[in-house]
N, C-alpha and C. Protein backbone atom coordinates (compact mmCIF):
# COMPACT_ATOMS: atom_id res chain seq x y z
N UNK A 1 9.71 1.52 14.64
CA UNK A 1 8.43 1.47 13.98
C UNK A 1 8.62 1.88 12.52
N UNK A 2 7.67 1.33 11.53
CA UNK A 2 7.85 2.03 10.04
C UNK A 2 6.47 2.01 9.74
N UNK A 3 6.24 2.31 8.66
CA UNK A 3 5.61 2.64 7.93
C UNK A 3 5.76 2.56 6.34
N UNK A 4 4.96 1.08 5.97
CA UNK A 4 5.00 0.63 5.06
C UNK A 4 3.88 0.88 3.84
N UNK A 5 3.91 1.37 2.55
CA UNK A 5 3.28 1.79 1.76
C UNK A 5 2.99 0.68 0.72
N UNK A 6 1.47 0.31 0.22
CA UNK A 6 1.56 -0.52 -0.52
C UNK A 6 0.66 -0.11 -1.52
N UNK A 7 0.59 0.34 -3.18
CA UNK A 7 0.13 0.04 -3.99
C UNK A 7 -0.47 -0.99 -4.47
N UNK A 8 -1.74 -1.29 -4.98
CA UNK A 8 -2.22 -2.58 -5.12
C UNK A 8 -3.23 -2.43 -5.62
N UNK A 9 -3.85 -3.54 -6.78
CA UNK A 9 -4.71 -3.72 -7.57
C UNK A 9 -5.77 -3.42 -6.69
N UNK A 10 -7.35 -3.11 -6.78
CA UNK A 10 -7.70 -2.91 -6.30
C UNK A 10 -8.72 -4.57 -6.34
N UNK A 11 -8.92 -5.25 -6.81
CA UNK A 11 -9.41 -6.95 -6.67
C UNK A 11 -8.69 -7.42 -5.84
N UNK A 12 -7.65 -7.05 -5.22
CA UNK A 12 -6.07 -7.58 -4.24
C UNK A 12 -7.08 -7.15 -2.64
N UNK A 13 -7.43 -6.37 -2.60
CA UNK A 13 -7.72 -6.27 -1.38
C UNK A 13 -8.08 -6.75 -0.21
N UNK A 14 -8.79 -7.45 -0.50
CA UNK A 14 -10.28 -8.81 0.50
C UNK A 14 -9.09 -9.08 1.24
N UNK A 15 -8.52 -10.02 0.09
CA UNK A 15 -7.03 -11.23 0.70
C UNK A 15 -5.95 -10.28 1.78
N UNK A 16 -5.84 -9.13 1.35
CA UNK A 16 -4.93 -8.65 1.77
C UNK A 16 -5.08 -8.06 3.38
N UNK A 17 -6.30 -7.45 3.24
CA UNK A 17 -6.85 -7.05 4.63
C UNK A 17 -6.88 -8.68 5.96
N UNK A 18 -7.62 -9.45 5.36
CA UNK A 18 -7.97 -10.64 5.89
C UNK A 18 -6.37 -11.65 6.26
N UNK A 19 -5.37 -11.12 5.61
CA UNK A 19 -4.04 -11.81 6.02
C UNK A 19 -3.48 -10.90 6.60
N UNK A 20 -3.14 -9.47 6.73
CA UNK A 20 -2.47 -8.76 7.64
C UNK A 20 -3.98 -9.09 8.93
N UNK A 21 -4.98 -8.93 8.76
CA UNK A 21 -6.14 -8.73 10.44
C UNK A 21 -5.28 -10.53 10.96
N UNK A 22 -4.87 -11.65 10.40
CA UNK A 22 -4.49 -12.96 10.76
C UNK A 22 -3.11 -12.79 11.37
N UNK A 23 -2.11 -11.67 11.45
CA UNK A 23 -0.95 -11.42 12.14
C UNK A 23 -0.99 -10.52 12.59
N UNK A 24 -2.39 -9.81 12.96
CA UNK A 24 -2.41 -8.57 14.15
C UNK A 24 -1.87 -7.13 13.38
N UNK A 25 -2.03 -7.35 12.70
CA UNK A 25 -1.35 -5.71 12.42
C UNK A 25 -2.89 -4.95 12.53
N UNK A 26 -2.66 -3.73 13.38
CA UNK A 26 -3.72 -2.69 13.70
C UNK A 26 -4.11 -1.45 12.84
N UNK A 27 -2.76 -0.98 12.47
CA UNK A 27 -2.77 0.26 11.93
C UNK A 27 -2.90 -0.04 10.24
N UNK A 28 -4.18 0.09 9.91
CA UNK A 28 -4.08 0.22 8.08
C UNK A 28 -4.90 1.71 7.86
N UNK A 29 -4.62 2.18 6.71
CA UNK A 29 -5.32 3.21 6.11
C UNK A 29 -5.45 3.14 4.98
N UNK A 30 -6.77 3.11 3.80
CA UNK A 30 -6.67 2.63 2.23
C UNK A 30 -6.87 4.15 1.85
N UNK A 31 -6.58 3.95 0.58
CA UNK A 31 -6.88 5.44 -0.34
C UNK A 31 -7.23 4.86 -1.72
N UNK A 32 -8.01 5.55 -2.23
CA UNK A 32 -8.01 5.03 -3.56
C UNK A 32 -6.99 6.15 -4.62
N UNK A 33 -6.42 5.74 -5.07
CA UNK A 33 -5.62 6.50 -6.14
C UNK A 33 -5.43 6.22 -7.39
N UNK A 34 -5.01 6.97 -8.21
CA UNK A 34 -5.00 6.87 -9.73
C UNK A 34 -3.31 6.80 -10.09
N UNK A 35 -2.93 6.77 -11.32
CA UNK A 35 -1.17 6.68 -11.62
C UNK A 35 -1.01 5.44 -12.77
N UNK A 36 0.12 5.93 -12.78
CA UNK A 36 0.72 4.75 -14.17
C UNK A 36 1.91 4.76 -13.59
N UNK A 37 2.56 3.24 -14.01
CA UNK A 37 4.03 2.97 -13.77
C UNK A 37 4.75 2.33 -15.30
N UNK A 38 5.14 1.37 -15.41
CA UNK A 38 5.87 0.87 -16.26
C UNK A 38 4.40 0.16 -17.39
N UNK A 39 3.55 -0.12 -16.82
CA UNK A 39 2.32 -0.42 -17.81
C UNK A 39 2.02 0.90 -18.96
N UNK A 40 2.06 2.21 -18.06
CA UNK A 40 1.86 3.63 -18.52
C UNK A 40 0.28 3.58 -19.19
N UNK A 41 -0.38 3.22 -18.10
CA UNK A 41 -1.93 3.57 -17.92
C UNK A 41 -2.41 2.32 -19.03
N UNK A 42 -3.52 3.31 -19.58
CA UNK A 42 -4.46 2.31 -20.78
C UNK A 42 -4.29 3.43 -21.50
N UNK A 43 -4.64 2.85 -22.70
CA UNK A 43 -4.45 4.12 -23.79
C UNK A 43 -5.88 3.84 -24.36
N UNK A 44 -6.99 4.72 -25.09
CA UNK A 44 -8.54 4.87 -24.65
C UNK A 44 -8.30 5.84 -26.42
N UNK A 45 -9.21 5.94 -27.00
CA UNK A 45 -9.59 6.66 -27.99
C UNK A 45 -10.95 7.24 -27.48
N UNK A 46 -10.56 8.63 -27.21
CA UNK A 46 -12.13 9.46 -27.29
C UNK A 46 -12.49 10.28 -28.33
N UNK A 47 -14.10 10.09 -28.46
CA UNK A 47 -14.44 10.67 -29.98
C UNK A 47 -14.42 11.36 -30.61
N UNK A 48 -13.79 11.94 -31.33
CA UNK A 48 -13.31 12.94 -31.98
C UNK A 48 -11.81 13.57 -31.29
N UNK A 49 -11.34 12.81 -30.83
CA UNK A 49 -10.17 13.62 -30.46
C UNK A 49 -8.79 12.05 -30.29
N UNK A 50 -7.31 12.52 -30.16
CA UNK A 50 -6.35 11.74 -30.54
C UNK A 50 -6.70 10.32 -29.15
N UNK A 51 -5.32 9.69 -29.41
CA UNK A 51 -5.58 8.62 -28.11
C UNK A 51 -4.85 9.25 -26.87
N UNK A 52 -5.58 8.99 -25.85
CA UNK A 52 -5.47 9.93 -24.03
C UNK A 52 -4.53 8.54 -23.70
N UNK A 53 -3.67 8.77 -22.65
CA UNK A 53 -3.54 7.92 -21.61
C UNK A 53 -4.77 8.16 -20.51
N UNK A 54 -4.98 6.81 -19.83
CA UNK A 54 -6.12 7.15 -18.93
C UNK A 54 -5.22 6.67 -17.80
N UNK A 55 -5.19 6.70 -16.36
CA UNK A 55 -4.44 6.59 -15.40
C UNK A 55 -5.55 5.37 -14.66
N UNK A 56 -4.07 4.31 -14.47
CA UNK A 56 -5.21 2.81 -13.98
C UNK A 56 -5.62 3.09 -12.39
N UNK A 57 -6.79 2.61 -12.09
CA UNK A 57 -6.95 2.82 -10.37
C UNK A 57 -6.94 1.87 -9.51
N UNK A 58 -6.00 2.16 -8.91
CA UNK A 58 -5.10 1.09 -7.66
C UNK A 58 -5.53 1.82 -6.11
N UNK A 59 -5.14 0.28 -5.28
CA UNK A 59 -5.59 1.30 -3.52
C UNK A 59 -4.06 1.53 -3.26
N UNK A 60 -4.33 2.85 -2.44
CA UNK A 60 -2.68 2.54 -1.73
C UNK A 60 -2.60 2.38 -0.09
N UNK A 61 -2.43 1.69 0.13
CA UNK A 61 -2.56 0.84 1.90
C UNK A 61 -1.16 1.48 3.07
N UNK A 62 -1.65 2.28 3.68
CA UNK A 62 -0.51 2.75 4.46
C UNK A 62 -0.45 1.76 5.68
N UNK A 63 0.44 1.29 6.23
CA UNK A 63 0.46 0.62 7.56
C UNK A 63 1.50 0.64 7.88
N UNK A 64 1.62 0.67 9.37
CA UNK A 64 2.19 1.08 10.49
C UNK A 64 2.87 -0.09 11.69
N UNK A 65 4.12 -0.92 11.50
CA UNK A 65 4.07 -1.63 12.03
C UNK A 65 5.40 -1.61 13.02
N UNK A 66 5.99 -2.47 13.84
CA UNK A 66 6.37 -2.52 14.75
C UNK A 66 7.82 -2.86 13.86
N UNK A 67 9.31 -2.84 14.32
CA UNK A 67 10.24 -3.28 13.10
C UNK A 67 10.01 -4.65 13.19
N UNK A 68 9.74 -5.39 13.98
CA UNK A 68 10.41 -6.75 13.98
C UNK A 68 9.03 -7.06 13.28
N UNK A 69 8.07 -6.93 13.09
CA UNK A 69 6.98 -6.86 11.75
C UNK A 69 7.31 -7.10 10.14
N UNK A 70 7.45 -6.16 9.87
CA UNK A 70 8.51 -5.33 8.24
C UNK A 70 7.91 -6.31 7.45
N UNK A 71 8.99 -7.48 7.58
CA UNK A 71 9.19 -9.02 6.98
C UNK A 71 8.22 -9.79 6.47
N UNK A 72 7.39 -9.88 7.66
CA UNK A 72 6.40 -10.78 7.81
C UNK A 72 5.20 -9.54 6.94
N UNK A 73 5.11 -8.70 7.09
CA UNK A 73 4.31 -8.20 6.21
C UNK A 73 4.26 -7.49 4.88
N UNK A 74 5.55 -7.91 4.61
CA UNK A 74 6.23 -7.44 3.33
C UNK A 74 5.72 -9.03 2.46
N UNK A 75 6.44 -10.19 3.33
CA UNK A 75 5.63 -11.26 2.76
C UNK A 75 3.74 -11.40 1.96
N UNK A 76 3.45 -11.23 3.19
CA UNK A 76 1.99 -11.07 3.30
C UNK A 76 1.67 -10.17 1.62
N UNK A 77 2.13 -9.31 1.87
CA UNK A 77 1.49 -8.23 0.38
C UNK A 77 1.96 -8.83 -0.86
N UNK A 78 3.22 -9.21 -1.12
CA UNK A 78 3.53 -9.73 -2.49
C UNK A 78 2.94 -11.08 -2.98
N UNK A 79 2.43 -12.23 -1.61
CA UNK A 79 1.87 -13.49 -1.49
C UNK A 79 0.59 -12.93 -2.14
N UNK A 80 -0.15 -11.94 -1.28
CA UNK A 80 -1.50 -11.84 -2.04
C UNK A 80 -1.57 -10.98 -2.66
N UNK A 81 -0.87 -10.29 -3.35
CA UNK A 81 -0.69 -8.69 -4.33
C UNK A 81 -0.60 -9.32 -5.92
N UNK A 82 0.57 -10.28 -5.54
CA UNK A 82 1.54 -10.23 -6.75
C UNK A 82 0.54 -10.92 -7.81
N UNK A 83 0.25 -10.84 -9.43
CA UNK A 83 -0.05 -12.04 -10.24
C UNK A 83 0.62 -11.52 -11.63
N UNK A 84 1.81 -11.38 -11.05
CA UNK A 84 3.18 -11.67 -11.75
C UNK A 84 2.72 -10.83 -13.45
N UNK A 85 2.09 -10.11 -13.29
CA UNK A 85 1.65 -8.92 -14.72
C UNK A 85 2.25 -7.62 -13.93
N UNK A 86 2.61 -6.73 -15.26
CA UNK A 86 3.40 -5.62 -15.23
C UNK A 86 1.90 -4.84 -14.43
N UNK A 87 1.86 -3.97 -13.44
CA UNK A 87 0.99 -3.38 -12.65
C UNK A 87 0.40 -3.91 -11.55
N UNK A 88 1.21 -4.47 -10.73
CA UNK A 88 0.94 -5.31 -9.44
C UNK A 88 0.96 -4.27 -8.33
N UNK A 89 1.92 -3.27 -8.90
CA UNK A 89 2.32 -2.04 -7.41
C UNK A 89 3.57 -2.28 -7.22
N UNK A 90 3.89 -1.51 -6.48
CA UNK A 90 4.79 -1.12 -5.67
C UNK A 90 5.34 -1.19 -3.71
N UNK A 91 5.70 -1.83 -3.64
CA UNK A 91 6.33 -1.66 -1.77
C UNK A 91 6.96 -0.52 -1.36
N UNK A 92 6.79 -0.10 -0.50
CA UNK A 92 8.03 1.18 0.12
C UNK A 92 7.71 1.00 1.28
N UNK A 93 8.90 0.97 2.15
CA UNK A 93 9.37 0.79 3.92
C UNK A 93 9.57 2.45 4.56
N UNK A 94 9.17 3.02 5.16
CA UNK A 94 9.69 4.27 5.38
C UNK A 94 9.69 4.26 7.13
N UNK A 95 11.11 4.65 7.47
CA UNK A 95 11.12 4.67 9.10
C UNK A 95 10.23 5.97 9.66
N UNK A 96 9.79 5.54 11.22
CA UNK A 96 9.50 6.47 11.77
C UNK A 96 9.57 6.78 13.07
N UNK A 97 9.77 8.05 13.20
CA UNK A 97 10.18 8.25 15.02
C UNK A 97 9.16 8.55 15.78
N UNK A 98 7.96 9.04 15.60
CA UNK A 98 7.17 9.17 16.75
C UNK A 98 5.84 8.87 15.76
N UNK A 99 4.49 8.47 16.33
CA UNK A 99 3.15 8.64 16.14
C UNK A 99 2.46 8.65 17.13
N UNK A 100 1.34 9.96 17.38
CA UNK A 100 0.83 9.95 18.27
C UNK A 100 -0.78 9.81 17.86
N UNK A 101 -1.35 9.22 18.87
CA UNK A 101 -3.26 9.37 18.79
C UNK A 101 -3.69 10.70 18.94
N UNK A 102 -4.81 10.77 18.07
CA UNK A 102 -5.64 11.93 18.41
C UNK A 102 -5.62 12.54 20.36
N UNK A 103 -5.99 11.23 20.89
CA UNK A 103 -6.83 11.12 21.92
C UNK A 103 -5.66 11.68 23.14
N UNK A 104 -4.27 11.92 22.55
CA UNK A 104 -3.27 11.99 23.46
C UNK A 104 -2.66 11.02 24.56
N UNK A 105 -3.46 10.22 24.47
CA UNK A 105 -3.06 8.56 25.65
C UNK A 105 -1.86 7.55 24.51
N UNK A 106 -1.90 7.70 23.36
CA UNK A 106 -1.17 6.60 22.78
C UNK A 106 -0.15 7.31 21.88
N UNK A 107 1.22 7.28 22.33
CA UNK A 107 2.69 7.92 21.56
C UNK A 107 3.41 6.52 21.54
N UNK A 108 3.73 6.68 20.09
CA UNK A 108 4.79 5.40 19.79
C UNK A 108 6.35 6.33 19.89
N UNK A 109 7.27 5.71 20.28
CA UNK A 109 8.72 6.41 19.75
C UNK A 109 9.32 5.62 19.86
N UNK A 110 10.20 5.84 18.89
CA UNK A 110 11.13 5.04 18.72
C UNK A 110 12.86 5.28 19.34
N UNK A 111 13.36 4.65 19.77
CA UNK A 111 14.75 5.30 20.72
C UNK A 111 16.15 4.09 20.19
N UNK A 112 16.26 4.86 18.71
CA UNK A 112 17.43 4.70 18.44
C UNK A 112 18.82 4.77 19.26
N UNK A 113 18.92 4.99 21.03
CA UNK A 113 20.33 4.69 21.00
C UNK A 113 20.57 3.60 21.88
């Protein structure tokens, strides 16, 4: 199982939800967050004082998928993420060994041997 992290414009979304719900993936979680990467925000003049960086606001989409998944939804995010301008986001894959439900009926694990 992993757990895949996606940064993303926040106009990216609709598409994005509506093509992972079209290959079953269950587990999403959005956040809204703030940050700069290689764009390094907007730069803003406030009145009377020098120019601020302001930090641009992107969602960041946690999901949770099965391995033989990964691929197919690594596709999915850059197909509807990407429009090829510096601040599209970021991907990150991160493995994981167990998740359990609140409810105690549902444990994923994973059995590496």
């Amino acid at each position: 199982m992993k757990k895949i992290e996606a940064i993303v414009r926040k106009d990216k979304i609709e598409g994005i939800i509506k093509a992972l719900k079209e290959v079953e993936v269950q587990e999403i979680m959005m956040t809204k967050v703030i940050g700069y990467g290689k764009q390094n925000g907007h730069i803003k003049l406030l009145e009377g004082e020098n120019e601020t960086i302001i930090f641009s606001q992107k969602i960041n989409l946690e999901i949770f998928v099965m391995d033989n998944q990964v691929e197919q939804v690594i596709n999915i995010l850059i197909q509807e993420a990407r429009t090829g301008s510096v601040g599209d986001g970021k991907i990150t894959v991160y493995p994981l060994t167990d998740m359990y439900s609140y409810n105690g009926k549902t444990h994923f694990a994973v059995n590496y041997a």
